[in-house]
C-alpha atoms as a PDB file:
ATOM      1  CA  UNK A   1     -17.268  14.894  -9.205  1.00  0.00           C
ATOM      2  CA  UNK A   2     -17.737  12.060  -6.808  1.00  0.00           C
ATOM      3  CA  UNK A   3     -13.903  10.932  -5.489  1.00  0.00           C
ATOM      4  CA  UNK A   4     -12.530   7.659  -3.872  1.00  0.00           C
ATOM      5  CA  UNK A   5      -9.602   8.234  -1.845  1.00  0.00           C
ATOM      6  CA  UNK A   6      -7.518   6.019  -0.093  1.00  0.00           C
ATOM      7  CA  UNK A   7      -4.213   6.301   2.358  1.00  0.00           C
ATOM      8  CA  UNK A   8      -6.088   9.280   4.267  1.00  0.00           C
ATOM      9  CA  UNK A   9      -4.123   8.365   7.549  1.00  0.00           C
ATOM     10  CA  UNK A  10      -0.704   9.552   6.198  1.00  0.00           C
ATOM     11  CA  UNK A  11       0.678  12.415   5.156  1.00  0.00           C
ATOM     12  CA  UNK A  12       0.026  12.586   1.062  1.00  0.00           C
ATOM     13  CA  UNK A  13      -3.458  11.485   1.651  1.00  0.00           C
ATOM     14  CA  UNK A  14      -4.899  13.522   4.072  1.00  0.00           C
ATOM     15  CA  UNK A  15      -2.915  16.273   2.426  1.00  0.00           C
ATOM     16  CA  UNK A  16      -5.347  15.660  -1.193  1.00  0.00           C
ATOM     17  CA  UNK A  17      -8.115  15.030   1.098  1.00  0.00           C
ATOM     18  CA  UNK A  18      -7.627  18.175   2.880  1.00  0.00           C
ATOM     19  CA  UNK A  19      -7.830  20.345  -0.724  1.00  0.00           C
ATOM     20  CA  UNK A  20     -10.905  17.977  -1.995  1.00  0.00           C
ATOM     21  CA  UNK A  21     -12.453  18.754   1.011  1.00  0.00           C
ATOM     22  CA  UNK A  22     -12.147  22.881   0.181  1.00  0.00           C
ATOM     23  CA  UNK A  23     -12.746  22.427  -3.773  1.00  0.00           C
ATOM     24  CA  UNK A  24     -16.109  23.301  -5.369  1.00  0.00           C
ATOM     25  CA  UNK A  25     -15.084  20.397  -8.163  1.00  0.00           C
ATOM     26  CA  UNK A  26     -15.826  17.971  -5.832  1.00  0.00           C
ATOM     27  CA  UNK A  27     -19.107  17.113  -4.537  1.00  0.00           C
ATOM     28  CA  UNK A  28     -18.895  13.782  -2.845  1.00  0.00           C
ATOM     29  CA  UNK A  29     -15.547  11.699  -1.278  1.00  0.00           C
ATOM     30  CA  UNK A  30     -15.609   8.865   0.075  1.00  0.00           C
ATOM     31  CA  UNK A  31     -12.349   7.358   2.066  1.00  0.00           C
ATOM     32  CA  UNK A  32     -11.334   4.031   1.564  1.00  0.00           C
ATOM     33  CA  UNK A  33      -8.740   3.159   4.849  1.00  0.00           C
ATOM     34  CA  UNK A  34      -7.539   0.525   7.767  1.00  0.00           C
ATOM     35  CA  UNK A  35      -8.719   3.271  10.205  1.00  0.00           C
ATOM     36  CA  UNK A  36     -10.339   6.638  10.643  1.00  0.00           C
ATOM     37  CA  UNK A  37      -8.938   9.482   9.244  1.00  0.00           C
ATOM     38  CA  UNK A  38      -9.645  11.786  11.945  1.00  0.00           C
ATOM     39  CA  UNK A  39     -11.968  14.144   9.990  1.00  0.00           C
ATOM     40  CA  UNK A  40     -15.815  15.130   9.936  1.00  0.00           C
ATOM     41  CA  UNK A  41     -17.171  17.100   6.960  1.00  0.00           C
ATOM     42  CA  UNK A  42     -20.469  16.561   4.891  1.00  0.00           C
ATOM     43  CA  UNK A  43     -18.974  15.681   1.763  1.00  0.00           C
ATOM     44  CA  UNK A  44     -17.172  12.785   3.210  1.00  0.00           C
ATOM     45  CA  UNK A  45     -17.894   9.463   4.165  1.00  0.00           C
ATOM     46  CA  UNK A  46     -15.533   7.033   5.688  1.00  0.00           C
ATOM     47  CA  UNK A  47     -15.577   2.843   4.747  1.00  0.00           C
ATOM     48  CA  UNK A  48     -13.541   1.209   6.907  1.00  0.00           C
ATOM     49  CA  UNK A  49     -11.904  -1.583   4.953  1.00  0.00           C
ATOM     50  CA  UNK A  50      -9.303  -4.234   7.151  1.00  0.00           C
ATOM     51  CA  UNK A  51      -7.886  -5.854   4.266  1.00  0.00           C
ATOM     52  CA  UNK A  52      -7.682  -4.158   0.406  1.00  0.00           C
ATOM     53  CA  UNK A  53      -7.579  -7.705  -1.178  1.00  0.00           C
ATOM     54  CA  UNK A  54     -11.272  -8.013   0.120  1.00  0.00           C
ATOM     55  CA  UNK A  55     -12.629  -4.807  -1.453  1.00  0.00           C
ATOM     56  CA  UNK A  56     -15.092  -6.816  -3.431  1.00  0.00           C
ATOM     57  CA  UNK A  57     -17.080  -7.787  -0.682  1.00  0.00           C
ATOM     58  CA  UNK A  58     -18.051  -3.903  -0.592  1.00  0.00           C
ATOM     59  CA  UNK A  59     -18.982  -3.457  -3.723  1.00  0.00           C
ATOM     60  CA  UNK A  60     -22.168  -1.431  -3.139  1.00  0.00           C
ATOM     61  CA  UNK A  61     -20.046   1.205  -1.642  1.00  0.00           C
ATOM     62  CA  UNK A  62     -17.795   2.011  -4.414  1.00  0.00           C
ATOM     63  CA  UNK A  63     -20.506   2.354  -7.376  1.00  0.00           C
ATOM     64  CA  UNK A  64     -20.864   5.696  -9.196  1.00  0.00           C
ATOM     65  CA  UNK A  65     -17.273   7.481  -8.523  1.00  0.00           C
ATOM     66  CA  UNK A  66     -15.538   9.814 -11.087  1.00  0.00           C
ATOM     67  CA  UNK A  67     -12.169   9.078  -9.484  1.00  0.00           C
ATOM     68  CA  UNK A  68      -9.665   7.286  -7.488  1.00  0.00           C
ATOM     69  CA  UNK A  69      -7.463   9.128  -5.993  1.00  0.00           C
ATOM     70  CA  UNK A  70      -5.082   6.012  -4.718  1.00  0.00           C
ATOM     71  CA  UNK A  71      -2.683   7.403  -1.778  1.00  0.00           C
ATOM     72  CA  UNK A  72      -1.952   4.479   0.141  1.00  0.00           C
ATOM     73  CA  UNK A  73       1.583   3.403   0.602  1.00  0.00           C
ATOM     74  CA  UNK A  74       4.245   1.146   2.440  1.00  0.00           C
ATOM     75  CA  UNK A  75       7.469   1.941   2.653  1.00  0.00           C
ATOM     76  CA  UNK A  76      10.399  -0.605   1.043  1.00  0.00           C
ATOM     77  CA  UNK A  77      12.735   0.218   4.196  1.00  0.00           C
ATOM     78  CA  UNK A  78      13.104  -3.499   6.076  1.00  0.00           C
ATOM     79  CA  UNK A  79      11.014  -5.800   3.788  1.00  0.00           C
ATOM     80  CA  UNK A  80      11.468  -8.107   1.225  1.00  0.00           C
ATOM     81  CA  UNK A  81      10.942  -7.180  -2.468  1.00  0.00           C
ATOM     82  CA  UNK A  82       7.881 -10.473  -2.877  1.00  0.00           C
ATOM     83  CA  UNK A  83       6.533  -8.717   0.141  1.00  0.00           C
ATOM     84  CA  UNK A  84       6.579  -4.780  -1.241  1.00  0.00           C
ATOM     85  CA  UNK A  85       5.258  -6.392  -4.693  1.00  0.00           C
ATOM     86  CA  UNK A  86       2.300  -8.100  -2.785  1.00  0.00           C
ATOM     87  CA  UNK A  87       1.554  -4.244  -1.103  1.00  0.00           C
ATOM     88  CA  UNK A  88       1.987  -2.356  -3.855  1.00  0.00           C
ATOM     89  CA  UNK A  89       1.827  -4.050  -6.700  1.00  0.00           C
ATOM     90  CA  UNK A  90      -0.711  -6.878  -6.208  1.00  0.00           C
ATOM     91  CA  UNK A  91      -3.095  -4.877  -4.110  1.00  0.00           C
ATOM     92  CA  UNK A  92      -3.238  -1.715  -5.415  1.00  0.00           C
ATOM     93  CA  UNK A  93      -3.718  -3.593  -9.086  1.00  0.00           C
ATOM     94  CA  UNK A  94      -6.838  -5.468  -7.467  1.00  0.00           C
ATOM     95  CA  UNK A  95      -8.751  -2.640  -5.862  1.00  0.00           C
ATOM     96  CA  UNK A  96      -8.033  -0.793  -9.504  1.00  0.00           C
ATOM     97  CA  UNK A  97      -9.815  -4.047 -11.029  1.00  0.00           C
ATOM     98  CA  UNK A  98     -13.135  -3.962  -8.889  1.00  0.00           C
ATOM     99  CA  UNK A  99     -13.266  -0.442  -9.303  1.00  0.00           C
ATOM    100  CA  UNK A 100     -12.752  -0.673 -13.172  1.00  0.00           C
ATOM    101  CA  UNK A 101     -15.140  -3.114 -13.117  1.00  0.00           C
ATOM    102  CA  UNK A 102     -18.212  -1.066 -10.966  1.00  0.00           C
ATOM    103  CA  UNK A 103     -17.371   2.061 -12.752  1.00  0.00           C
ATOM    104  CA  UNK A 104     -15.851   1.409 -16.382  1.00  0.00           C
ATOM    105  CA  UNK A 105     -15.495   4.946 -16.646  1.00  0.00           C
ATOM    106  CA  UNK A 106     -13.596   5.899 -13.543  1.00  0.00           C
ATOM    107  CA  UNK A 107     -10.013   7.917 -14.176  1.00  0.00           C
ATOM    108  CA  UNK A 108      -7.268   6.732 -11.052  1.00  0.00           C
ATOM    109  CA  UNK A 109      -4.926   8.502  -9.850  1.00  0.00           C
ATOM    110  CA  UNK A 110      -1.425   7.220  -8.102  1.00  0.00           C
ATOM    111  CA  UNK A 111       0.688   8.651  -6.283  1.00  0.00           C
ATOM    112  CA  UNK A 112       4.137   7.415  -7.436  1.00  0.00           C
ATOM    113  CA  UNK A 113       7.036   7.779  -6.875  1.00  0.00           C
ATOM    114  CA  UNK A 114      10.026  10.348  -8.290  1.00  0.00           C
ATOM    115  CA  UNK A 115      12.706   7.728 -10.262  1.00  0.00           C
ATOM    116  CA  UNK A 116      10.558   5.358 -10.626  1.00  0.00           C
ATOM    117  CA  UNK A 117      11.180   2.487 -13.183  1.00  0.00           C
ATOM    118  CA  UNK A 118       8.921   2.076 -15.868  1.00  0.00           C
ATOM    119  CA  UNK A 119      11.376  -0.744 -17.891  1.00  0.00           C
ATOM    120  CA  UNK A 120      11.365  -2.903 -14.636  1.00  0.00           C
ATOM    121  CA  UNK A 121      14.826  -3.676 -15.101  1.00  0.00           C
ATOM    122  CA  UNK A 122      17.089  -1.346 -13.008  1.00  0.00           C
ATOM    123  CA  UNK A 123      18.508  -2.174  -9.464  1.00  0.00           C
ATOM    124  CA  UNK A 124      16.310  -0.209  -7.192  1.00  0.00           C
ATOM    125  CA  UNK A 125      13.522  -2.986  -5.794  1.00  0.00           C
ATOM    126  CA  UNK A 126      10.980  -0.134  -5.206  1.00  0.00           C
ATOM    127  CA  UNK A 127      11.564   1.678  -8.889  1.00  0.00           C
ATOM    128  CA  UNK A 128      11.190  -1.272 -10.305  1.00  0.00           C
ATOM    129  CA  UNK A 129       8.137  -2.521  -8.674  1.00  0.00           C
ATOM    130  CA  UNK A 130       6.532   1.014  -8.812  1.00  0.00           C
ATOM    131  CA  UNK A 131       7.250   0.994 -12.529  1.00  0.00           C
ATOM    132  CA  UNK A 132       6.046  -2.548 -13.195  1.00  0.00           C
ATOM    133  CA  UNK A 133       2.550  -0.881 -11.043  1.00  0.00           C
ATOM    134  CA  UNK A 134       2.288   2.087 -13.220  1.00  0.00           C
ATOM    135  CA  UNK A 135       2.765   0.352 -16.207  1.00  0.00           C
ATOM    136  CA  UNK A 136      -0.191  -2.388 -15.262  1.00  0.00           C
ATOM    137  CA  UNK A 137      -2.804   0.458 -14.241  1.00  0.00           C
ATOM    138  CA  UNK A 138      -2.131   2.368 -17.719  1.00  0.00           C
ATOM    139  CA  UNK A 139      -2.900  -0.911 -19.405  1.00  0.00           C
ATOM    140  CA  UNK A 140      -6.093  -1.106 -16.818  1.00  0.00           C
ATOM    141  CA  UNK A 141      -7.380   2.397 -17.113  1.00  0.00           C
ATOM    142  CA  UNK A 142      -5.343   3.383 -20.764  1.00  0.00           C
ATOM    143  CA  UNK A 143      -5.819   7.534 -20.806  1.00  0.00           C
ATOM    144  CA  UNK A 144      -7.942   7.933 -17.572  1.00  0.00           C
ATOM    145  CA  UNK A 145      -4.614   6.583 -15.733  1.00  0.00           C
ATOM    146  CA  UNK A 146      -2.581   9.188 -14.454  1.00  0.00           C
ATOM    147  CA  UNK A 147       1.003   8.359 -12.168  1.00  0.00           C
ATOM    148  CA  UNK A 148       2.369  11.227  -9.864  1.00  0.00           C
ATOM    149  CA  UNK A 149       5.616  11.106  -9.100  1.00  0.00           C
ATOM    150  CA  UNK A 150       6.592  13.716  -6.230  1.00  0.00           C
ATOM    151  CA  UNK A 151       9.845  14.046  -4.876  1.00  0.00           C
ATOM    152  CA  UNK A 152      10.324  16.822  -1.602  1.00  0.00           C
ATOM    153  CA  UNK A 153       6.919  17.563  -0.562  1.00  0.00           C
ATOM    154  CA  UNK A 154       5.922  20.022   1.903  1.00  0.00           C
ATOM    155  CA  UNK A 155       2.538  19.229   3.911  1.00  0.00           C
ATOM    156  CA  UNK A 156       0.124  21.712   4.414  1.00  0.00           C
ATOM    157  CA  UNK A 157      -0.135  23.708   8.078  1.00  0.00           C
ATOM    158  CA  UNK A 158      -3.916  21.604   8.431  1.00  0.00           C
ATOM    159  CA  UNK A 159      -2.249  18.107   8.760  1.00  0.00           C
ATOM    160  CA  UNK A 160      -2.321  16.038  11.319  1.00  0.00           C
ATOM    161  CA  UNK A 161      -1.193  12.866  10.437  1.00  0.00           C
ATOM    162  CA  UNK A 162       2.673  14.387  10.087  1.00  0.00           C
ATOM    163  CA  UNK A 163       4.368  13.694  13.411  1.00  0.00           C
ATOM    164  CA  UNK A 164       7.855  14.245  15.420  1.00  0.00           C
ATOM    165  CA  UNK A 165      10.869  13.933  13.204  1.00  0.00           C
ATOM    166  CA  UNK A 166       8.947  14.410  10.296  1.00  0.00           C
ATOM    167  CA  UNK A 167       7.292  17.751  10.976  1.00  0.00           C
ATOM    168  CA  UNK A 168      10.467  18.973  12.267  1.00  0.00           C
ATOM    169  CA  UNK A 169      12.722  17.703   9.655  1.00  0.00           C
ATOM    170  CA  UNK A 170      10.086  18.865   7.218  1.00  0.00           C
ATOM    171  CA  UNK A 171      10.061  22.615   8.545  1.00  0.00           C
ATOM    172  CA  UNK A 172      13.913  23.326   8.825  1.00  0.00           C
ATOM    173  CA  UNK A 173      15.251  21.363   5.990  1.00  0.00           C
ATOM    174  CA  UNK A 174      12.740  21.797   3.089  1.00  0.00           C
ATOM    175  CA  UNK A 175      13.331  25.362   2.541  1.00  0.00           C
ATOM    176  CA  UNK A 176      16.912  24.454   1.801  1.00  0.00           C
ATOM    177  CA  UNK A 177      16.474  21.011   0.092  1.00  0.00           C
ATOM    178  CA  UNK A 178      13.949  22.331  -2.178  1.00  0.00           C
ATOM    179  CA  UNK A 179      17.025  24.692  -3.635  1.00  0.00           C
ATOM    180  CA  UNK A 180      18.634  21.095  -4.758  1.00  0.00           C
ATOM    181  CA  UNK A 181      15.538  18.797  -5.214  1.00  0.00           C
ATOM    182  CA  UNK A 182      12.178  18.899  -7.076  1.00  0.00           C
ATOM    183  CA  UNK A 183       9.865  20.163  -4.743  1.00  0.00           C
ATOM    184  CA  UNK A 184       6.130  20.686  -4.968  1.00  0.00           C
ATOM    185  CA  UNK A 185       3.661  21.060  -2.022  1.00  0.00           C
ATOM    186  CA  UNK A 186       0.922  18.523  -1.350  1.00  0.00           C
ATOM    187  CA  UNK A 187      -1.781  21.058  -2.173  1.00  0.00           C
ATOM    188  CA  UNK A 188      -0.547  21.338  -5.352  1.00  0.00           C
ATOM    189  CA  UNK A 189      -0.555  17.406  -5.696  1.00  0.00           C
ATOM    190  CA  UNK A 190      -4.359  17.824  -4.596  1.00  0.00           C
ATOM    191  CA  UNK A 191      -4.778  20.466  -7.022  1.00  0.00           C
ATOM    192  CA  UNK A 192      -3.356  18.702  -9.653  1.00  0.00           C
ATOM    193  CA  UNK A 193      -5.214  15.147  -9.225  1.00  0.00           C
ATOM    194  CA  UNK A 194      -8.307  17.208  -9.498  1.00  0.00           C
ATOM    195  CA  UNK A 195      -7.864  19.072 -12.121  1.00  0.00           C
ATOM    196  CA  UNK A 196      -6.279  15.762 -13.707  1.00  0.00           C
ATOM    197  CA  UNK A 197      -9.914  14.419 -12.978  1.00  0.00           C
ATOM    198  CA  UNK A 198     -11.675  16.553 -14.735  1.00  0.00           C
ATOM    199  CA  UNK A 199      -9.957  18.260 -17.233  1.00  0.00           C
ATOM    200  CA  UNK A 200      -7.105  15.165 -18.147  1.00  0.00           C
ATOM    201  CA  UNK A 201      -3.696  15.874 -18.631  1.00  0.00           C
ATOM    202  CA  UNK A 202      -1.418  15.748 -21.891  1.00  0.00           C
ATOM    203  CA  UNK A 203       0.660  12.982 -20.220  1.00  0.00           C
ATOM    204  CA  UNK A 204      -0.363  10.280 -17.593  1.00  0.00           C
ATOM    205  CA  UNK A 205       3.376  10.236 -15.552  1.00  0.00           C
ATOM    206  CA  UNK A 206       3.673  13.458 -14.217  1.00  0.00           C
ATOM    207  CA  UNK A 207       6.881  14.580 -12.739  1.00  0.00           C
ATOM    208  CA  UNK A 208       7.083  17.402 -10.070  1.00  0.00           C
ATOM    209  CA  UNK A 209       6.765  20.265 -12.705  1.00  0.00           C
ATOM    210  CA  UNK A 210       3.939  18.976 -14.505  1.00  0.00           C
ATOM    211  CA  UNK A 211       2.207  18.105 -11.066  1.00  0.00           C
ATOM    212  CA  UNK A 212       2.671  22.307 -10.360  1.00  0.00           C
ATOM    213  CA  UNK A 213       1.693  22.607 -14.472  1.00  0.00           C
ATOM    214  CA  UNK A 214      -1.393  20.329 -13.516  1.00  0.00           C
ATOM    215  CA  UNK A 215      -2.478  22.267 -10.730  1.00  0.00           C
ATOM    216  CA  UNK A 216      -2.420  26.015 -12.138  1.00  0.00           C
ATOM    217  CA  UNK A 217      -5.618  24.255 -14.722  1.00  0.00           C
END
């Protein structure tokens, strides 16, 4: 399987690239970021892309891929909700259109979010706007669309892009949060958006259990 990733400089992403990387499944990756991710390997090759609303102009890059595994992100924290939209919404909707269109059969994978809205109505501005996103990729992609919505997440030991309060905060609390929240770690998430790949799923949102169901396939 030959896999488009994105959002390899932070902490989900290089986690799923780190277990591509390792898996026999996939032969060929190719990472689709601002800026490099920091890691050599033969299977993977690196297109440096400034601006996601211009991924057209590379088409010739992104022809014959299995998969998108989308992990690029902003947070909502300080912005306005026509600014997250144009982020999450409006670009992550056009790169899944070019893509569509170079590889008609191409499954994509997002990375979510846990609560997210899929009527678009309640009060949370991210929920809603990661709903409305979800809900426009199934329409893109129908069954081949698959929406992961993690909650606590605990990185592998390998990552790097995972610094100061976070790795800290990550390695004393999460033992103890993951007694009260849904918790999965991001190998599993890798696991899971491979074997989601390549052997489907029987639903296309997956909550935190059936992202650790996904990844025992």
């Amino acid at each position: 399987m030959k896999v488009i990733i994105t959002g390899t400089t932070g902490m989900v992403g290089e986690g799923v690239l780190l277990e591509c990387l390792q898996n026999s499944e996939v032969s060929q990756l190719l990472s689709i970021s601002r800026k490099p991710c920091g890691i050599k390997n033969p299977k993977l090759t690196e297109l440096l892309v400034p601006d996601f609303f211009e991924i057209e102009n590379y088409a010739e890059n992104l022809k014959g891929y299995d998969a998108c595994f989308y992990c690029a992100g902003k947070s909502s924290a300080g912005i306005s909700e026509a600014e997250y939209t144009k982020m999450t919404f409006d670009m992550t909707i056009h790169f899944a259109n070019v893509l569509k269109k170079l590889n008609p059969n191409i499954t994509f994978n997002l990375v979510s979010g846990y609560h997210t809205d899929n009527t678009e109505k309640g009060n949370v501005m991210w929920a809603r706007v990661k709903g409305k996103t979800e809900n426009e990729l199934t329409k893109i992609f129908s069954e081949k669309a698959f929406h992961f919505r993690p909650a606590l997440m605990k990185p592998t030991k390998r990552q790097q892009n995972f610094y100061g309060y976070n790795r800290i905060a990550h390695k004393i609390f999460y033992p103890v949060l993951s007694i009260f929240f849904p918790a999965c770690t991001i190998e599993e998430i890798g696991k899971a958006m491979i074997n989601t790949a390549t052997k489907g799923y029987s639903k296309n949102i997956l909550e935190v259990n059936d992202i650790k169901e996904a990844a025992k396939k």
